[in-house]
N, C-alpha and C. Protein backbone atom coordinates (compact mmCIF):
# COMPACT_ATOMS: atom_id res chain seq x y z
N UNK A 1 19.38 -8.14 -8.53
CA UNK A 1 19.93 -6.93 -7.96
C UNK A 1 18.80 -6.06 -7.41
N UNK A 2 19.15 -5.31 -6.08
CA UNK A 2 17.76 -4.70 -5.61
C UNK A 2 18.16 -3.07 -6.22
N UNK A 3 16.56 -2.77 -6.39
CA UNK A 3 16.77 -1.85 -7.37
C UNK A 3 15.55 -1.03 -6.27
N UNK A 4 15.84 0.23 -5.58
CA UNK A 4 14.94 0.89 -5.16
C UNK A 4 14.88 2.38 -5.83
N UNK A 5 13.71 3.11 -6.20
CA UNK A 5 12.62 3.55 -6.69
C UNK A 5 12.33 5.07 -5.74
N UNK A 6 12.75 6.10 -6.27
CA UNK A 6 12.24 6.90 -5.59
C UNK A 6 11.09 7.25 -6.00
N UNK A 7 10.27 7.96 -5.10
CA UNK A 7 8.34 7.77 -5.60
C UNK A 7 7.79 9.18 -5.09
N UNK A 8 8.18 9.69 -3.95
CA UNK A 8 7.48 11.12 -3.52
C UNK A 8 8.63 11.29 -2.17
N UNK A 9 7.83 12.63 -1.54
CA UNK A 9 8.27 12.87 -0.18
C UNK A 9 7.97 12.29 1.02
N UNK A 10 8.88 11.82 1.73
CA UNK A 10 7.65 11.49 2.95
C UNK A 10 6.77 12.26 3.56
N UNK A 11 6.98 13.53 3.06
CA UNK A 11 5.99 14.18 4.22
C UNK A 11 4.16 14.40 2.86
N UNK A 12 4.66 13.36 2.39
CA UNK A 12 3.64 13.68 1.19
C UNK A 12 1.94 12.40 1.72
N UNK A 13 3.15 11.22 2.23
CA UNK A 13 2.46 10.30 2.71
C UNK A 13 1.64 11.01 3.77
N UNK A 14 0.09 10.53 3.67
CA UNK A 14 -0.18 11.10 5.19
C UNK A 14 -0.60 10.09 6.51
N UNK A 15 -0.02 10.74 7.32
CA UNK A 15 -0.20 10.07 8.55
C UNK A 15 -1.82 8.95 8.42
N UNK A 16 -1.78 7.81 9.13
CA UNK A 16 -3.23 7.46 8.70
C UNK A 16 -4.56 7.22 7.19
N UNK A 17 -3.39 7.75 6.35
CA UNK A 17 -4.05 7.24 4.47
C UNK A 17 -3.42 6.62 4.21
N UNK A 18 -3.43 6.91 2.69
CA UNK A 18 -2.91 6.77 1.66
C UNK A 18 -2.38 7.84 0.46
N UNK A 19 -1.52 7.03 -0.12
CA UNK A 19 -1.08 7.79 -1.76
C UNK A 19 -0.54 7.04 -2.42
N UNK A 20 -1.24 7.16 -3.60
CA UNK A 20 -1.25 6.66 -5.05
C UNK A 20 -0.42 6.70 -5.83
N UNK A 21 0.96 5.82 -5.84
CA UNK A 21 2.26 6.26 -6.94
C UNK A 21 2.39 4.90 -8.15
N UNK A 22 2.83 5.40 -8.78
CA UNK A 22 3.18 4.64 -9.92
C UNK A 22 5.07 3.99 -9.46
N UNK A 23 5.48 2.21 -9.54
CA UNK A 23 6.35 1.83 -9.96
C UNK A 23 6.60 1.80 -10.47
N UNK A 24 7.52 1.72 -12.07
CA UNK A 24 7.72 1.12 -13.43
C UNK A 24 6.71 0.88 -13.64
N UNK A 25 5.77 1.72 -13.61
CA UNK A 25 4.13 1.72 -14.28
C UNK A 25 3.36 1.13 -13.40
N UNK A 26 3.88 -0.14 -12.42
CA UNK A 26 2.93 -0.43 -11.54
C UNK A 26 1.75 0.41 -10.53
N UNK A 27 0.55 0.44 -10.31
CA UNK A 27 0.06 1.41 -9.36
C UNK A 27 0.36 0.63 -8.52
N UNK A 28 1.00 1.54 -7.03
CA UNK A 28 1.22 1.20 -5.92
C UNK A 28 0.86 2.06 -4.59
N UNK A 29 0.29 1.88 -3.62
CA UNK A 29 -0.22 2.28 -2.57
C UNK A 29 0.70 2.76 -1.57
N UNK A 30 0.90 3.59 -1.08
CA UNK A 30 1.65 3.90 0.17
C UNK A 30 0.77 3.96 1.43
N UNK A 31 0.99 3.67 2.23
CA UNK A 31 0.16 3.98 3.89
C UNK A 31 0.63 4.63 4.88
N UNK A 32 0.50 5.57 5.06
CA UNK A 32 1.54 6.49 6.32
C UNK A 32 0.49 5.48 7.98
N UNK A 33 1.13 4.80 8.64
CA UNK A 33 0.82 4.35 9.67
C UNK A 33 2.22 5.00 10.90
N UNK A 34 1.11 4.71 11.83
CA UNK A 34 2.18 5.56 13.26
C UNK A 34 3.59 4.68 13.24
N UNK A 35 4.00 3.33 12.85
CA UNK A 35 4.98 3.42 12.65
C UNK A 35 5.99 2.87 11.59
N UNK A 36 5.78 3.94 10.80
CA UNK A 36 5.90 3.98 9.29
C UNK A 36 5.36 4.05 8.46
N UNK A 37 5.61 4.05 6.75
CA UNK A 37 5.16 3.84 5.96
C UNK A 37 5.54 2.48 5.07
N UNK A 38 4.05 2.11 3.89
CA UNK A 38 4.21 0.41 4.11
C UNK A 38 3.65 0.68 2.90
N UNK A 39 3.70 -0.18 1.79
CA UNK A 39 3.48 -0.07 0.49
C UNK A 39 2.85 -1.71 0.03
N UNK A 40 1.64 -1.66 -0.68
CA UNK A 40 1.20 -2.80 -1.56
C UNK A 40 1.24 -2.16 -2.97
N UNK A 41 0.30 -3.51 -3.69
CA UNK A 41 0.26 -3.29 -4.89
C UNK A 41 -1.50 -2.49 -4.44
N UNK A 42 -1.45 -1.45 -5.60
CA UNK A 42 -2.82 -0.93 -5.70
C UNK A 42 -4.28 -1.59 -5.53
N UNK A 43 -3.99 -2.61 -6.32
CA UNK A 43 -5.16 -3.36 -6.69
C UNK A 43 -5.72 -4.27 -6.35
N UNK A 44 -7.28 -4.54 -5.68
CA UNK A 44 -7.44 -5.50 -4.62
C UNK A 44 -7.54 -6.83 -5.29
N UNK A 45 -7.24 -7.86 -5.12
CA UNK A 45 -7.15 -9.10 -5.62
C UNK A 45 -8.63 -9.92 -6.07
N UNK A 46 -9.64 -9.46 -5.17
CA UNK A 46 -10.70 -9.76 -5.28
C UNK A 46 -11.55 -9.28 -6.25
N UNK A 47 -11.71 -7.42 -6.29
CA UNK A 47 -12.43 -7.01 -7.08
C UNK A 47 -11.22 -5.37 -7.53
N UNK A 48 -11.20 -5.26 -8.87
CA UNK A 48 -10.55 -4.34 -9.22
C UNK A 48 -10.41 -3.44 -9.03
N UNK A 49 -10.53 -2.66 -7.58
CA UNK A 49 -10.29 -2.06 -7.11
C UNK A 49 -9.08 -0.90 -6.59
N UNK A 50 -8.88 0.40 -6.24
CA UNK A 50 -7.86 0.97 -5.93
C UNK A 50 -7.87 0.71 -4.59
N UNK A 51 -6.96 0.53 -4.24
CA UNK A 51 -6.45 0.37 -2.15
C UNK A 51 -6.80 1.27 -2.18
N UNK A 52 -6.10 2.41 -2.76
CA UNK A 52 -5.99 4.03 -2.50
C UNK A 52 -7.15 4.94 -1.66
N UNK A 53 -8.21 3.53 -2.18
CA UNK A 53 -9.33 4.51 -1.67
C UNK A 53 -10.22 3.94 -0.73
N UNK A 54 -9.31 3.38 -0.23
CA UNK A 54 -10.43 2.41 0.95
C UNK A 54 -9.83 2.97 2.28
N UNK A 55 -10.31 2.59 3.35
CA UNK A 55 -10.61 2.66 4.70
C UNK A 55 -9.33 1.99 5.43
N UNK A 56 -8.76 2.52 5.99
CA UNK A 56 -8.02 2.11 6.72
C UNK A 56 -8.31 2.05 8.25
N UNK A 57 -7.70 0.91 8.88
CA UNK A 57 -8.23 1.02 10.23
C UNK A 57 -7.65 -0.79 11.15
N UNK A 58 -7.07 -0.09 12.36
CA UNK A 58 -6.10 -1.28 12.38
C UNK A 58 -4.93 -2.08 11.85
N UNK A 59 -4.37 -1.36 10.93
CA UNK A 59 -3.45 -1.91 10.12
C UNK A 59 -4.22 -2.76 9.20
N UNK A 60 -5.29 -2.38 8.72
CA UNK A 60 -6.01 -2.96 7.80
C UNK A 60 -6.05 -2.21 6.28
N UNK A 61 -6.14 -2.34 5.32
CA UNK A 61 -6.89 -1.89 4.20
C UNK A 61 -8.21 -2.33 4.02
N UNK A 62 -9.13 -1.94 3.83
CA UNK A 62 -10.67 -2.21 3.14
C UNK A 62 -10.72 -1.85 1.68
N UNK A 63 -10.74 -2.78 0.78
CA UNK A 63 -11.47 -2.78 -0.47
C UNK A 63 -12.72 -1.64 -0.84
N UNK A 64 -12.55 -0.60 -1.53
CA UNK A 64 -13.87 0.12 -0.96
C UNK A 64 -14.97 -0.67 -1.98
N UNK A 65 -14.89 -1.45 -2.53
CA UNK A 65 -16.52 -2.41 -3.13
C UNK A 65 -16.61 -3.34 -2.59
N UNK A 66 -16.02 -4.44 -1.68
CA UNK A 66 -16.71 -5.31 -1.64
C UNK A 66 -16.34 -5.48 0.16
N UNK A 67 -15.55 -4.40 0.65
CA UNK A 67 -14.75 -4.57 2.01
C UNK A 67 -14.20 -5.98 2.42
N UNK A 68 -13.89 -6.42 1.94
CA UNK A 68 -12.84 -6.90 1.82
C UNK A 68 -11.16 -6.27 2.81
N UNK A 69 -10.54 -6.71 3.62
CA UNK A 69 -9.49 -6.56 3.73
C UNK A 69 -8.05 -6.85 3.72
N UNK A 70 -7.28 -6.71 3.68
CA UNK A 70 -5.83 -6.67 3.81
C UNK A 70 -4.73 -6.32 5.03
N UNK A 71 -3.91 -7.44 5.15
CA UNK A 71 -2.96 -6.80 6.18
C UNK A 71 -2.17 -5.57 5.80
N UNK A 72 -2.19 -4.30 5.74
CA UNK A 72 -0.62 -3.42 4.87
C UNK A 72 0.68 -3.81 5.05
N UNK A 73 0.98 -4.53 6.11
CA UNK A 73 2.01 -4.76 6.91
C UNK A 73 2.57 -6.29 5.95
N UNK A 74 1.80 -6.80 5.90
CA UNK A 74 1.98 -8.08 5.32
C UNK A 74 1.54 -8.91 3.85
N UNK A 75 0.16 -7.71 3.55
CA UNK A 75 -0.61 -8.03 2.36
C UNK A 75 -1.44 -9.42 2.09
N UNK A 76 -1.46 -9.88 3.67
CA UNK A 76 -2.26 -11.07 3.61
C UNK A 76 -3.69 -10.78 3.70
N UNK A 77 -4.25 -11.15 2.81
CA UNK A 77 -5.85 -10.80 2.76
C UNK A 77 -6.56 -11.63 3.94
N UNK A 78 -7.27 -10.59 4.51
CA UNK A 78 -7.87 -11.00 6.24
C UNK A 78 -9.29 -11.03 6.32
N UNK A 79 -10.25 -10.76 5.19
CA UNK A 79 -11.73 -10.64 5.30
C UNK A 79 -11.89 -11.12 3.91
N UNK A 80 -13.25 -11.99 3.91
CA UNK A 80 -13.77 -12.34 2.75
C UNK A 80 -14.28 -10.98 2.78
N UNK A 81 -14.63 -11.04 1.14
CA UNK A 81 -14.52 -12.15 0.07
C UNK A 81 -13.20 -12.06 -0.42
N UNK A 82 -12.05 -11.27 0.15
CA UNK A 82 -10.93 -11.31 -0.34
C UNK A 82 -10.03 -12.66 0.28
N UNK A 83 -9.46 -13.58 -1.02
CA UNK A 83 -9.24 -14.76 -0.55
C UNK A 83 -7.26 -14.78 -0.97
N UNK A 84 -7.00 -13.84 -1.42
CA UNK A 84 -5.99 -13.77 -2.49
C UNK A 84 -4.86 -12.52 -1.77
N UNK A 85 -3.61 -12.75 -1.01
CA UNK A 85 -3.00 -11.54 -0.98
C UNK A 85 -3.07 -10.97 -1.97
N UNK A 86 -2.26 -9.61 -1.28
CA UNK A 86 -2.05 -8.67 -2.36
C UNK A 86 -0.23 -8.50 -2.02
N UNK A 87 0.23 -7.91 -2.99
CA UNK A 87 1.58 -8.47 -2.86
C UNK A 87 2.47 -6.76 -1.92
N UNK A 88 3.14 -6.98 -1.59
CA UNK A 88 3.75 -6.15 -0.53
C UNK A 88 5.40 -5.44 -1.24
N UNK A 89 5.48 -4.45 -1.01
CA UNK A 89 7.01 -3.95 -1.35
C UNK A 89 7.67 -3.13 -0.20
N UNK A 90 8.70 -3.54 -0.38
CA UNK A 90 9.91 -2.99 0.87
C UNK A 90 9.73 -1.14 0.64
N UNK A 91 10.07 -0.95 1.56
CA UNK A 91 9.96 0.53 1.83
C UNK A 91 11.16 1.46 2.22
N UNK A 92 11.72 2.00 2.14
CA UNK A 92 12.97 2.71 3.12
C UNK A 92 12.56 4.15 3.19
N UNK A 93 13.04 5.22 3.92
CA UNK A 93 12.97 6.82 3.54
C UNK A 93 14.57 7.18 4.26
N UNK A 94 14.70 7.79 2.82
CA UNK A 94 16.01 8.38 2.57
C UNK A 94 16.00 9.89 2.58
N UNK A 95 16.98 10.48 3.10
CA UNK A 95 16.52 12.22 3.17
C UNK A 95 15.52 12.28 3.29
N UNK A 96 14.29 11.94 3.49
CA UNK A 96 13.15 12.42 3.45
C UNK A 96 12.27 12.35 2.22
N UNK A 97 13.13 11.26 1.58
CA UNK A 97 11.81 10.94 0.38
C UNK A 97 11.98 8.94 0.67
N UNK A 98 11.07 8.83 0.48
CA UNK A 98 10.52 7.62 0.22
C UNK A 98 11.06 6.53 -1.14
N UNK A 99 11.34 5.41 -0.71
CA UNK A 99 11.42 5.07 -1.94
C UNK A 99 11.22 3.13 -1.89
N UNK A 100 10.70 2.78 -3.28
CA UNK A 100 9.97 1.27 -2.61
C UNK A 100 11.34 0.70 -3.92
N UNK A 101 11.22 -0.69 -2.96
CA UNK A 101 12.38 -1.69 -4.43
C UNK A 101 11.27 -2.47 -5.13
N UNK A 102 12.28 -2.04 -6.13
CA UNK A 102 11.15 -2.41 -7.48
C UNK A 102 11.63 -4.01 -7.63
């Protein structure tokens, strides 16, 4: 059964970052991109890392230790040394809050 998750506002996401929410305890990443917002799991597959705090650019994530990247869109890891997606969650915004299926 799909079970979606309200998490913040959209207007909380910012255009071009990130923000840092918790799923059912999971840390999870939000990305405000120009069209939309797009959610992974926090943590880079490679090195234990927060998404949260890496570089975005191109529809990319960067790992901020080892740069390393990620598709956001897809969570397919696109730059060594990251060899490992990272896993991806559905997104919707409802009234104006956000919310990912858990």
């Amino acid at each position: 059964m799909t079970r979606w998750i309200d998490v913040c506002a959209a207007d909380e996401v910012p255009e071009g970052g990130t923000l840092l929410v918790r799923v059912e305890g999971e840390p999870v990443c939000l990305y405000g991109l120009e069209d939309g917002i797009f959610a992974t799991h926090d943590r880079c597959t490679h090195a234990n890392a927060s998404l949260a705090d890496g570089f975005i650019q191109d529809g990319q994530i960067e790992c901020p230790i080892h740069v390393g990247t990620f598709d956001i869109r897809t969570g397919r890891a696109t730059r060594s040394p990251c060899t490992q997606d990272v896993r991806v969650y559905a997104v919707r915004v409802v009234s104006g809050r956000v919310e990912v299926q858990a």
